[in-house]
PDB file of N, CA and C in Angstrom:
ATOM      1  N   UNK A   1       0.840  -1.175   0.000  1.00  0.00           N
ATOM      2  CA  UNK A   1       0.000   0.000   0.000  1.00  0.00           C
ATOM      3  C   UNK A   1       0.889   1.244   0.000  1.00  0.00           C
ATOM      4  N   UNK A   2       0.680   2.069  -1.086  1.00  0.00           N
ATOM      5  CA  UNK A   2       1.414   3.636  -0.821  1.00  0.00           C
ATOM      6  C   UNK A   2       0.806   4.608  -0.266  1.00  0.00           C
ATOM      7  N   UNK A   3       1.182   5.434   0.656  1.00  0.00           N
ATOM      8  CA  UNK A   3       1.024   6.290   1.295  1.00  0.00           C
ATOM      9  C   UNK A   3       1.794   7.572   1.376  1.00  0.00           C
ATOM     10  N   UNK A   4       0.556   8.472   0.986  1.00  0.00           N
ATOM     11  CA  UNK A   4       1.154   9.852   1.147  1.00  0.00           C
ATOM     12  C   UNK A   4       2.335  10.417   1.634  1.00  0.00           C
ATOM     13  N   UNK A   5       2.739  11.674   1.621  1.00  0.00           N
ATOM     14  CA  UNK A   5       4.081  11.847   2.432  1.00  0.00           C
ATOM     15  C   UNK A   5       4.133  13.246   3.072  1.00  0.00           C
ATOM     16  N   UNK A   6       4.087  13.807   3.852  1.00  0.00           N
ATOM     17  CA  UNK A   6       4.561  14.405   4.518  1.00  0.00           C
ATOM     18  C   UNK A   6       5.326  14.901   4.758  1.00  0.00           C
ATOM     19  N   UNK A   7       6.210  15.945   4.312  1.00  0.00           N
ATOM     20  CA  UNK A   7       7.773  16.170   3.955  1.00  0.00           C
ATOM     21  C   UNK A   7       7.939  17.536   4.878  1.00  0.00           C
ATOM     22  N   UNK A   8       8.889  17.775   6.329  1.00  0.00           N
ATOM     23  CA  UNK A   8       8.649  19.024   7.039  1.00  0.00           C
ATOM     24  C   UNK A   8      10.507  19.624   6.851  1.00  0.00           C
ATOM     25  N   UNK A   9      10.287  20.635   6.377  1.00  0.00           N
ATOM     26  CA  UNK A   9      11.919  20.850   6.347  1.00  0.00           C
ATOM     27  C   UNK A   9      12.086  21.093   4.530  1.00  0.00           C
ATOM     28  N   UNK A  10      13.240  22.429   4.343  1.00  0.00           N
ATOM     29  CA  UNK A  10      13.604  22.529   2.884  1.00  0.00           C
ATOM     30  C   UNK A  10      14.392  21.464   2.255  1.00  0.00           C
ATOM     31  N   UNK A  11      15.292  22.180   1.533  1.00  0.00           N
ATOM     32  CA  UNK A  11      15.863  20.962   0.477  1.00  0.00           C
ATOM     33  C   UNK A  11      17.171  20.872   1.446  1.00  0.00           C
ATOM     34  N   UNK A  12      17.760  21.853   2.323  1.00  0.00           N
ATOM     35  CA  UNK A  12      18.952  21.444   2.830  1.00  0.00           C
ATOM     36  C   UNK A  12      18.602  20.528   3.773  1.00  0.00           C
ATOM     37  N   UNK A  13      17.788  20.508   4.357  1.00  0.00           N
ATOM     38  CA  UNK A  13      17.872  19.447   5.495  1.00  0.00           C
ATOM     39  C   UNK A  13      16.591  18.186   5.193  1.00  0.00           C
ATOM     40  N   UNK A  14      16.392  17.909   3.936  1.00  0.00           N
ATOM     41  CA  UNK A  14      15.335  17.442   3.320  1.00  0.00           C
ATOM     42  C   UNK A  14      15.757  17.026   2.221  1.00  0.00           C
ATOM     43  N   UNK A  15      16.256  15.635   2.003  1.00  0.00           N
ATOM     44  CA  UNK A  15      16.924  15.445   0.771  1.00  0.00           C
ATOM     45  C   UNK A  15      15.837  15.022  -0.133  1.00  0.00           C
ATOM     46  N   UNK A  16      14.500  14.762   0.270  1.00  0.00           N
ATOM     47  CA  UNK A  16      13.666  14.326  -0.646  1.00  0.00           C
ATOM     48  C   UNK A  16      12.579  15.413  -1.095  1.00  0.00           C
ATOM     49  N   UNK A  17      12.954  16.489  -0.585  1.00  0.00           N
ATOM     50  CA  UNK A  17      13.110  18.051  -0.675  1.00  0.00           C
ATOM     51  C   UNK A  17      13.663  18.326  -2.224  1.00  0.00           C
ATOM     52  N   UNK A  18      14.821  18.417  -1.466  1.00  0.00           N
ATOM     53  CA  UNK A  18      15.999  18.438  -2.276  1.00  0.00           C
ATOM     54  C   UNK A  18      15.904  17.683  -3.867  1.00  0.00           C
ATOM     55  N   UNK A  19      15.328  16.598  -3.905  1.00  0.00           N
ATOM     56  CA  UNK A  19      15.220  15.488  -5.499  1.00  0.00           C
ATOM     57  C   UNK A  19      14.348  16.385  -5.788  1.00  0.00           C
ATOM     58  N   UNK A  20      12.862  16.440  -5.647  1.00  0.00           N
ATOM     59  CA  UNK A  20      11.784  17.225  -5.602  1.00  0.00           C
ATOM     60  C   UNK A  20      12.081  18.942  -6.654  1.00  0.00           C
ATOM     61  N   UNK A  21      12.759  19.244  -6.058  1.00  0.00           N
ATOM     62  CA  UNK A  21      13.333  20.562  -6.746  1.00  0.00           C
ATOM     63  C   UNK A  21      14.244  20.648  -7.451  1.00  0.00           C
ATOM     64  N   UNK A  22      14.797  19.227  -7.827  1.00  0.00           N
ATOM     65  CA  UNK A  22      15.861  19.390  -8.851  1.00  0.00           C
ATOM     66  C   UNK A  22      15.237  18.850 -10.107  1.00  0.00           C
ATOM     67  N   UNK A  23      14.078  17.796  -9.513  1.00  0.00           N
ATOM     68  CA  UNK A  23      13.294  17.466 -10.688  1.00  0.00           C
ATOM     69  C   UNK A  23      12.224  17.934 -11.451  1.00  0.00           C
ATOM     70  N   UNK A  24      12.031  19.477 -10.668  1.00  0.00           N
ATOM     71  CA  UNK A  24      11.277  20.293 -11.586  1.00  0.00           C
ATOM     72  C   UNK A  24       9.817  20.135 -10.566  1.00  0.00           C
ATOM     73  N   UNK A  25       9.620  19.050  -9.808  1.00  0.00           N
ATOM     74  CA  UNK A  25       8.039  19.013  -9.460  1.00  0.00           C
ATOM     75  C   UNK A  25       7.849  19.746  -8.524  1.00  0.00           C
ATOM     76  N   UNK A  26       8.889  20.168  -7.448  1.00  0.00           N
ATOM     77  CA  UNK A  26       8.745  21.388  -6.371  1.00  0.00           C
ATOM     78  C   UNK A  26       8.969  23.078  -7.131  1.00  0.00           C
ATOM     79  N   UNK A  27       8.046  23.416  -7.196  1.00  0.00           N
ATOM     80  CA  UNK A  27       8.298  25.093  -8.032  1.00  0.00           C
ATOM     81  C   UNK A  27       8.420  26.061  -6.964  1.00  0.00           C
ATOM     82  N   UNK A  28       8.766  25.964  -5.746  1.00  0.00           N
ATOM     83  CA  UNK A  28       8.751  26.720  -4.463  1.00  0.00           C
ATOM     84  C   UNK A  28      10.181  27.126  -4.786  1.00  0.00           C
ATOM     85  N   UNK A  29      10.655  28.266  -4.137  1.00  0.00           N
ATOM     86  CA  UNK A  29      12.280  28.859  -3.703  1.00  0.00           C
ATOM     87  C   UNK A  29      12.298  28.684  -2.460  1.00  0.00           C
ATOM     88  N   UNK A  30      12.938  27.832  -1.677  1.00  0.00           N
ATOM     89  CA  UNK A  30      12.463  27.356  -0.545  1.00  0.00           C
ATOM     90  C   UNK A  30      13.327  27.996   0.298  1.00  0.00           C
ATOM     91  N   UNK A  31      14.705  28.705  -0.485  1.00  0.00           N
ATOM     92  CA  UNK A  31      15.593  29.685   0.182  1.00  0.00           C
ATOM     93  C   UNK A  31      15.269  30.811  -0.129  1.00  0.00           C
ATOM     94  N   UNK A  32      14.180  30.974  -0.248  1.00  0.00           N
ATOM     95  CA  UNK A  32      13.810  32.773   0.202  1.00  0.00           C
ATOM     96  C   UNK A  32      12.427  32.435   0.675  1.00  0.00           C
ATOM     97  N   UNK A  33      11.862  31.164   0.656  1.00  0.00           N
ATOM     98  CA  UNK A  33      10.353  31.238   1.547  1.00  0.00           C
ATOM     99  C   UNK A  33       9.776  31.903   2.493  1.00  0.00           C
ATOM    100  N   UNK A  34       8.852  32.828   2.993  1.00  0.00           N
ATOM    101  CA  UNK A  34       8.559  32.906   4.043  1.00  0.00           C
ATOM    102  C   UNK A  34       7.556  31.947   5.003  1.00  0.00           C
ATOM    103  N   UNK A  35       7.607  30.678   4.772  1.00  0.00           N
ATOM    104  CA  UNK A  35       6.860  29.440   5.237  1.00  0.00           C
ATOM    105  C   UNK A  35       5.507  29.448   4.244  1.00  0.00           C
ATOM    106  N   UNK A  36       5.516  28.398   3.810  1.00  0.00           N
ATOM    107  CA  UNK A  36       4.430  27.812   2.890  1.00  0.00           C
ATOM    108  C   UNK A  36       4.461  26.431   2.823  1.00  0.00           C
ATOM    109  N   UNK A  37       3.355  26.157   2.084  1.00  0.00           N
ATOM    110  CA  UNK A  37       3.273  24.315   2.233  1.00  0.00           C
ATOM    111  C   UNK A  37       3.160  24.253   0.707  1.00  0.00           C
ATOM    112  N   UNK A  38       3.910  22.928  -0.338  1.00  0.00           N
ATOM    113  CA  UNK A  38       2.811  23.156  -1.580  1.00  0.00           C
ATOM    114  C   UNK A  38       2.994  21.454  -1.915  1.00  0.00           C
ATOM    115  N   UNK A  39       1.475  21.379  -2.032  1.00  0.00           N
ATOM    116  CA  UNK A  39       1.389  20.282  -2.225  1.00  0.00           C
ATOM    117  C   UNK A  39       1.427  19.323  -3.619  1.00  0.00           C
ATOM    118  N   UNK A  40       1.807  18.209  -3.874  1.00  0.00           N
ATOM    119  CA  UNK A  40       2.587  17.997  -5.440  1.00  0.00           C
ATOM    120  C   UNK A  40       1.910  16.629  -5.594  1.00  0.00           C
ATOM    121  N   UNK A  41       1.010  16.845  -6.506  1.00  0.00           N
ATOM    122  CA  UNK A  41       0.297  15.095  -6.695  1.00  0.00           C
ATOM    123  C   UNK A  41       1.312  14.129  -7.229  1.00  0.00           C
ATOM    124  N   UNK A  42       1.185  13.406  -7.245  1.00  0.00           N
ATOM    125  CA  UNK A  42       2.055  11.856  -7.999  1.00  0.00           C
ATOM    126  C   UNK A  42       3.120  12.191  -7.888  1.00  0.00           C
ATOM    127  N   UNK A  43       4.372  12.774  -7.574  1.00  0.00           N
ATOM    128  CA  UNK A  43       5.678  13.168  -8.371  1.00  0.00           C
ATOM    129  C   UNK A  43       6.263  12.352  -8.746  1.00  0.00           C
ATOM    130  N   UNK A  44       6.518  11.294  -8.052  1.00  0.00           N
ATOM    131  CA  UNK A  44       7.224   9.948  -8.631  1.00  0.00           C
ATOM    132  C   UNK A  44       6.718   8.633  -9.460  1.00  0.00           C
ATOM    133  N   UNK A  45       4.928   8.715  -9.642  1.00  0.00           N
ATOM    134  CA  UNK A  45       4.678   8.324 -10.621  1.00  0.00           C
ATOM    135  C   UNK A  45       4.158   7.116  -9.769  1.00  0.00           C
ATOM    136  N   UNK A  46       4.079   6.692  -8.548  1.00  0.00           N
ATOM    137  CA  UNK A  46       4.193   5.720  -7.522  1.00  0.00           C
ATOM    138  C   UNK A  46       2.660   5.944  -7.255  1.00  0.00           C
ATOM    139  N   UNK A  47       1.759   6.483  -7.636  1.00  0.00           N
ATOM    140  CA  UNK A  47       0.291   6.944  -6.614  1.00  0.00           C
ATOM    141  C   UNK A  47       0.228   7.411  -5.012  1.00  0.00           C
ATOM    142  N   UNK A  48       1.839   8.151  -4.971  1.00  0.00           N
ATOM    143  CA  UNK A  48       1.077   8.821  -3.716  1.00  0.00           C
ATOM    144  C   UNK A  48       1.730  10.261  -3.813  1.00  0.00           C
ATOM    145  N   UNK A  49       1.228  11.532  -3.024  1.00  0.00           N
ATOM    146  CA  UNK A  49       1.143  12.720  -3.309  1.00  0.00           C
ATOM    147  C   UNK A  49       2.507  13.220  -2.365  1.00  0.00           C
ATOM    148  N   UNK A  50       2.798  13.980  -2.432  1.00  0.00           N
ATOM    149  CA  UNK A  50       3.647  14.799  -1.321  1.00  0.00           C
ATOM    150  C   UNK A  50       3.167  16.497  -0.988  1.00  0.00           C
ATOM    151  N   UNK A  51       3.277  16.642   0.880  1.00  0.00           N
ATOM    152  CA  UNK A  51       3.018  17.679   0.997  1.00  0.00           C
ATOM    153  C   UNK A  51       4.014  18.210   1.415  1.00  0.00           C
ATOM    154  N   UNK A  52       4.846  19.319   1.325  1.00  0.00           N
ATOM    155  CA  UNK A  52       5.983  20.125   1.469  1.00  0.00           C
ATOM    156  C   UNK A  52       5.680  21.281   2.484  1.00  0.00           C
ATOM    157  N   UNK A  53       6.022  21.038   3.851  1.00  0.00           N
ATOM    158  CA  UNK A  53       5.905  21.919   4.550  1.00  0.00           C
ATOM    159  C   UNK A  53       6.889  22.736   4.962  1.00  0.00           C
ATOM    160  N   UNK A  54       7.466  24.203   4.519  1.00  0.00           N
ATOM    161  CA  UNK A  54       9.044  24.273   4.593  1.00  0.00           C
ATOM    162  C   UNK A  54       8.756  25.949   4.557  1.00  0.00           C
ATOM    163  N   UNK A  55       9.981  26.502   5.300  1.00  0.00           N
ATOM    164  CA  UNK A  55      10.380  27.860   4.870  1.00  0.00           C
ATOM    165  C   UNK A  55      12.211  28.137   4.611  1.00  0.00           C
ATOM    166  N   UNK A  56      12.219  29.308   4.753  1.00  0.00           N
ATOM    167  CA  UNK A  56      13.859  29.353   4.478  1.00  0.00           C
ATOM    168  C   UNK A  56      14.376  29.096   5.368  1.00  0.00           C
ATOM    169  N   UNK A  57      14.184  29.115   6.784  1.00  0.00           N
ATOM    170  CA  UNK A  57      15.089  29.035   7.999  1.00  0.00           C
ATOM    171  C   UNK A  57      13.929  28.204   8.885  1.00  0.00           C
ATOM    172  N   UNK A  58      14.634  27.850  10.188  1.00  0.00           N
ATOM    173  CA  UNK A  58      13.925  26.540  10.780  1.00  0.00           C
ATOM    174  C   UNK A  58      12.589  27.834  11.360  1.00  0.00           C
ATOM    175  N   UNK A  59      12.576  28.786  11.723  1.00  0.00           N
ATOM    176  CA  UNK A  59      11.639  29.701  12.184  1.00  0.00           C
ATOM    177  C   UNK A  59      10.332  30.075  11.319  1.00  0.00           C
ATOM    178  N   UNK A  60      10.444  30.318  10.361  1.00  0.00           N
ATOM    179  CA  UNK A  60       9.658  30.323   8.538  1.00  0.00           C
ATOM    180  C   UNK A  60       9.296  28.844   8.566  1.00  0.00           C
ATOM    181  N   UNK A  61       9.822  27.624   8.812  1.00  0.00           N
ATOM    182  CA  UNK A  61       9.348  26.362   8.442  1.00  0.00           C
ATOM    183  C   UNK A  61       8.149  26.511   9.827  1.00  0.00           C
ATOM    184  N   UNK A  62       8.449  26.584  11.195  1.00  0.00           N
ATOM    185  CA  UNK A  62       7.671  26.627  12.518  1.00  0.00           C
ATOM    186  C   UNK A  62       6.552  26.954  11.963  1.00  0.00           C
ATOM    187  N   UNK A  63       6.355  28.403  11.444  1.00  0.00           N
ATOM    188  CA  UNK A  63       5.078  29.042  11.203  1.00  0.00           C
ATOM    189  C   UNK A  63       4.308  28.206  10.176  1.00  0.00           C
ATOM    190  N   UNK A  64       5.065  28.109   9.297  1.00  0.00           N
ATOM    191  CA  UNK A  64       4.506  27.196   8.396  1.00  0.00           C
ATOM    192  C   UNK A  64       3.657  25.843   8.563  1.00  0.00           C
ATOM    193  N   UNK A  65       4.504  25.303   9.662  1.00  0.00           N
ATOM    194  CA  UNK A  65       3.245  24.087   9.832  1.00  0.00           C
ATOM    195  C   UNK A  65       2.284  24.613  10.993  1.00  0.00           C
ATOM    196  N   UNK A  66       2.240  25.578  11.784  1.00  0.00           N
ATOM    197  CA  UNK A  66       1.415  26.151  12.857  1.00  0.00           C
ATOM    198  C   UNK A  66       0.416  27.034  11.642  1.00  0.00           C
ATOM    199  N   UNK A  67       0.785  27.197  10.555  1.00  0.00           N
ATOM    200  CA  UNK A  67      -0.294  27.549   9.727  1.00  0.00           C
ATOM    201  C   UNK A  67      -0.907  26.359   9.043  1.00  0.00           C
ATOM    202  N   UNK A  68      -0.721  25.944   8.209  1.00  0.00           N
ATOM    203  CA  UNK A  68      -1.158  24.431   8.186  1.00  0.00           C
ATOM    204  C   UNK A  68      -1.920  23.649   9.124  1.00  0.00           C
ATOM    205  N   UNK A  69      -1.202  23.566  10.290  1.00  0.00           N
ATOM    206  CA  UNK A  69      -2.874  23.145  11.488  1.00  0.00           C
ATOM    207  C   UNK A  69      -3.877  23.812  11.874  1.00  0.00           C
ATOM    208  N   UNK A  70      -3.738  25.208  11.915  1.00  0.00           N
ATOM    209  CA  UNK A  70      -4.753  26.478  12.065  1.00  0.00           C
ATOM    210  C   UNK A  70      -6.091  26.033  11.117  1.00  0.00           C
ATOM    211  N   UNK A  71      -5.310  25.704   9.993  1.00  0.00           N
ATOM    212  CA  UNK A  71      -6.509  25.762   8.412  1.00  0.00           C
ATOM    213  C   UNK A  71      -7.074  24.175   8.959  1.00  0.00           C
ATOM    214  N   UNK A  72      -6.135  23.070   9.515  1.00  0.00           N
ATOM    215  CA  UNK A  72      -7.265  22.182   9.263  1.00  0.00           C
ATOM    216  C   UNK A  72      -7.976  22.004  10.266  1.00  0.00           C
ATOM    217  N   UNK A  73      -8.141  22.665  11.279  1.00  0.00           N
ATOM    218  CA  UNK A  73      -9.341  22.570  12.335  1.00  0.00           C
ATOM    219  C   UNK A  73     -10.504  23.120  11.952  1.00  0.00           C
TER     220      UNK A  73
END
């Protein structure tokens, strides 16, 4: 069974980040982010999605997922 993914952290400390944006399917600048999430259906062609929760610095990533739980309550 495949299952979704969850990805918290940019491409430096996120190597599957990191593939993601070299392969064109992450369109984020994740070194100038001010925290955002973006979410990327199929990328690997496997049937499961990835969500990218990341900013430029570990402080920008914080907000980022404290925004992200805000929206899903």
């Amino acid at each position: 069974m495949h299952k979704n993914l969850i990805l918290v952290g940019g491409p430096v400390y996120n190597s599957i980040v990191r593939d993601l944006g070299n392969m064109g399917a992450s369109t984020v600048d994740w070194a100038t982010s001010p925290g955002e999430w973006e979410w990327i259906a199929d990328p690997f062609g496997r049937g499961y999605d990835v969500l990218i929760v990341a900013g430029a610095n570990r402080e920008e990533t914080r907000l980022a997922a404290q925004q992200l739980v805000s929206q899903l309550r």
